[in-house]
N, C-alpha and C. Protein backbone atom coordinates (compact mmCIF):
# COMPACT_ATOMS: atom_id res chain seq x y z
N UNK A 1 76.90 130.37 25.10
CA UNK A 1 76.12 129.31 25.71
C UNK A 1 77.01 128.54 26.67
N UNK A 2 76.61 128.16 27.81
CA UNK A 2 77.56 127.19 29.21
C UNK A 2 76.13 126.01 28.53
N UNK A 3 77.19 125.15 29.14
CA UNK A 3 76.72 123.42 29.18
C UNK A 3 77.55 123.06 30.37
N UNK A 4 76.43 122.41 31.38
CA UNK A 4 77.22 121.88 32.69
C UNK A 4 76.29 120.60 32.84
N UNK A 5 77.54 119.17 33.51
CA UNK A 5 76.46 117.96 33.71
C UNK A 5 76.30 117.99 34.92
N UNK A 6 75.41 118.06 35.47
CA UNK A 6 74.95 118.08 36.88
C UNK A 6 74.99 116.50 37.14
N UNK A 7 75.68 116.04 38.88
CA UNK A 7 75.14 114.82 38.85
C UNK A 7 74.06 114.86 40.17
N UNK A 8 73.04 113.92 39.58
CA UNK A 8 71.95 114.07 41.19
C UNK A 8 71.60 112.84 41.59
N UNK A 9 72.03 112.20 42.53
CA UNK A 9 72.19 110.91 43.20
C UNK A 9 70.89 111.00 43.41
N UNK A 10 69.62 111.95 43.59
CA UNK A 10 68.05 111.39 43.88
C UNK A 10 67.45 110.53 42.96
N UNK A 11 68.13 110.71 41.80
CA UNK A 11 67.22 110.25 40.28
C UNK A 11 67.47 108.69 40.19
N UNK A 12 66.66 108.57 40.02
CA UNK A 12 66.00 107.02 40.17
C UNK A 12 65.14 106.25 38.85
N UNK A 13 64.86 107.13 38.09
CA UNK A 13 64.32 106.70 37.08
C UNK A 13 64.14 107.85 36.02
N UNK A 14 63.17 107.16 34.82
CA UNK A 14 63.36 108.39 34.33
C UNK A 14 61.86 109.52 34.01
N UNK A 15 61.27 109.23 35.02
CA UNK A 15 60.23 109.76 35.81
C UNK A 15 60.91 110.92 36.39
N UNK A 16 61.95 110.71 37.07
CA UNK A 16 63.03 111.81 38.21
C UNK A 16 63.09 112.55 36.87
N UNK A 17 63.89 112.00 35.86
CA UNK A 17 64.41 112.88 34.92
C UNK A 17 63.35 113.70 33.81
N UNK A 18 62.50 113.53 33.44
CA UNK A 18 60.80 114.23 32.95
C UNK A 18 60.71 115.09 33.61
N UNK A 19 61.00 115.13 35.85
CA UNK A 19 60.03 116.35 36.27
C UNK A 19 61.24 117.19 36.30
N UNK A 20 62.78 116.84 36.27
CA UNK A 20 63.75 117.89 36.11
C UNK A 20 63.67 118.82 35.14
N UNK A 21 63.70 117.88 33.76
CA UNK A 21 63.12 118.63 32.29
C UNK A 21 62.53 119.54 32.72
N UNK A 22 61.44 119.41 32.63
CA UNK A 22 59.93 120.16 32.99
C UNK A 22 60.46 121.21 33.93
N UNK A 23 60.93 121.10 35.10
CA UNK A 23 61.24 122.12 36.01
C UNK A 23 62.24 123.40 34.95
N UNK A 24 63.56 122.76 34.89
CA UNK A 24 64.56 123.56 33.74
C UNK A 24 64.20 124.33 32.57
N UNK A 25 63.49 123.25 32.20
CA UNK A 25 63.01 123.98 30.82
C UNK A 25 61.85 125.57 31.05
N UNK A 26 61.72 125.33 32.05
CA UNK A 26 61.02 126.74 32.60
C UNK A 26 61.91 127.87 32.63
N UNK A 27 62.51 127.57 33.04
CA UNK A 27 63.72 128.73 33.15
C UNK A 27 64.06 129.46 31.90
N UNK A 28 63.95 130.96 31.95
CA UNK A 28 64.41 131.80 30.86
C UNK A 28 65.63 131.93 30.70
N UNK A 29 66.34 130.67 29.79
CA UNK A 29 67.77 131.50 29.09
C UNK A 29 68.00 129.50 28.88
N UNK A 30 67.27 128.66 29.62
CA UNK A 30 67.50 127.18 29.27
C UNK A 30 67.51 126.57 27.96
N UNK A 31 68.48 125.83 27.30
CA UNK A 31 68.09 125.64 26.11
C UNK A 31 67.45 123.97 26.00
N UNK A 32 68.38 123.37 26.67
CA UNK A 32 68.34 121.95 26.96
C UNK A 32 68.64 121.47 28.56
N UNK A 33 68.22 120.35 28.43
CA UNK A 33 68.06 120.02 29.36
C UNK A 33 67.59 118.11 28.83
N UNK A 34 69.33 116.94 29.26
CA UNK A 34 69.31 115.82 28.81
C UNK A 34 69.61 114.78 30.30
N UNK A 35 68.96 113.92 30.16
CA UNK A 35 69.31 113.43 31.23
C UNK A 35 69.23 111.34 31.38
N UNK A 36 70.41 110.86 32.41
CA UNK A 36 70.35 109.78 32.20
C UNK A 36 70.28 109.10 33.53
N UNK A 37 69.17 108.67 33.59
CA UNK A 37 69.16 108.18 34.97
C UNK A 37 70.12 107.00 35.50
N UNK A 38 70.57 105.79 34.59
CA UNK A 38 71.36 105.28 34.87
C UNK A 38 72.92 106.05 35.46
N UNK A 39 73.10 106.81 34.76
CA UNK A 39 74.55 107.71 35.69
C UNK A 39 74.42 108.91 36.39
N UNK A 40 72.91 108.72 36.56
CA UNK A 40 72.34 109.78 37.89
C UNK A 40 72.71 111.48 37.58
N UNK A 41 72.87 111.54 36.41
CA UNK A 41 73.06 112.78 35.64
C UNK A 41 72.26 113.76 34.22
N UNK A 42 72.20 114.99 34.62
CA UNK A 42 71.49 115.57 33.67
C UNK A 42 72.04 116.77 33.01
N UNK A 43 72.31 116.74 31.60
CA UNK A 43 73.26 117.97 31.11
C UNK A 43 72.20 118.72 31.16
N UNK A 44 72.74 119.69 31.21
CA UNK A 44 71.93 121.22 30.81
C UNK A 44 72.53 122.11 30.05
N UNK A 45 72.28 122.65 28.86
CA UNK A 45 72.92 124.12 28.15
C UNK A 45 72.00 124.90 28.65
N UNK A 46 73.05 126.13 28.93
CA UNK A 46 71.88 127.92 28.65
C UNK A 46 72.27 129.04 28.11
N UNK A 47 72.00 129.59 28.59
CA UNK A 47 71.96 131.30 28.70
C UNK A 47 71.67 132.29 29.43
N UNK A 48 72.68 133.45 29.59
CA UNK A 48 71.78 134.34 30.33
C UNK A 48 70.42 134.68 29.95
N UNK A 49 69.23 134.90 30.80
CA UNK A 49 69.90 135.48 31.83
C UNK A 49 70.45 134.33 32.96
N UNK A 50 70.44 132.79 32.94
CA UNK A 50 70.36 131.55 33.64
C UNK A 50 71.20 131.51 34.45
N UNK A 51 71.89 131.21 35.70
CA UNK A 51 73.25 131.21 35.99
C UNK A 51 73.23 129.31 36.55
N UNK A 52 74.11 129.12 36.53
CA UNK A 52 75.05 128.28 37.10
C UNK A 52 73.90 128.00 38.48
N UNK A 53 74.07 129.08 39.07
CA UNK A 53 73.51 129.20 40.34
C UNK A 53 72.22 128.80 40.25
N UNK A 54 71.68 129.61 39.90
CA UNK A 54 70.19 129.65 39.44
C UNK A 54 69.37 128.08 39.27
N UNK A 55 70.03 126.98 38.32
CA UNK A 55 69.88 125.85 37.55
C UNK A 55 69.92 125.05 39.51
N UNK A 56 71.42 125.28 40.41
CA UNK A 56 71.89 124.91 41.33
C UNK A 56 70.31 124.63 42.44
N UNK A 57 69.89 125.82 42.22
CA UNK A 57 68.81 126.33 43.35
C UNK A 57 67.45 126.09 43.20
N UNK A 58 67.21 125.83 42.07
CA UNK A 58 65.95 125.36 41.27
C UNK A 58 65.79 123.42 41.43
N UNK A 59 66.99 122.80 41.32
CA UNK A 59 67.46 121.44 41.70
C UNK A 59 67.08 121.29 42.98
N UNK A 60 67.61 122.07 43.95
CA UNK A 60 67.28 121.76 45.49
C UNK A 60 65.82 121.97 45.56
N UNK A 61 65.23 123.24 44.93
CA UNK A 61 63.85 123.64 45.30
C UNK A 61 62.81 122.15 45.34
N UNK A 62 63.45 121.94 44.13
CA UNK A 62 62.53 120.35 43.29
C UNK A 62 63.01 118.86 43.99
N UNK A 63 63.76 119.49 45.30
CA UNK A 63 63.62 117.65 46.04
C UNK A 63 65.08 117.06 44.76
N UNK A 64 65.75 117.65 44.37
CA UNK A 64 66.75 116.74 43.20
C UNK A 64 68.10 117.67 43.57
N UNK A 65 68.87 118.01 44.38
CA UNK A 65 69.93 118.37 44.55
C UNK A 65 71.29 118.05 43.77
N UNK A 66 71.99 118.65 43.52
CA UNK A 66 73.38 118.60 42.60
C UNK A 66 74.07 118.11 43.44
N UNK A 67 74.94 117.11 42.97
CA UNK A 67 75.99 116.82 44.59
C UNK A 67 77.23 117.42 44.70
């Protein structure tokens, strides 16, 4: 299992952080997905098949970019 904290300077509340959930948690191999809007950050654990990348590109898709 990888665990990485993403930080995303869009998140603003924790409205931002619900539609990230929701987006991530879609993903096949995601286990979690925690997030704090006050430090503009959201952990994520996974699994393959998930990559790094993948989590990266799914963030941008959703308007919430990794910085």
């Amino acid at each position: 299992m990888e665990k990485h904290v993403f930080t995303i300077p869009n998140i603003s509340c924790g409205h931002c952080v619900m539609t990230i959930k929701n987006e991530l948690t879609e993903m096949k191999g995601v286990v979690s997905v925690e997030g704090d809007p006050a430090a503009k950050q959201v952990t994520v654990e996974w699994n393959a098949p998930t990559t790094r990348d993948a989590i990266e590109a799914l963030l941008k898709e959703v308007n919430y970019p990794a910085a």
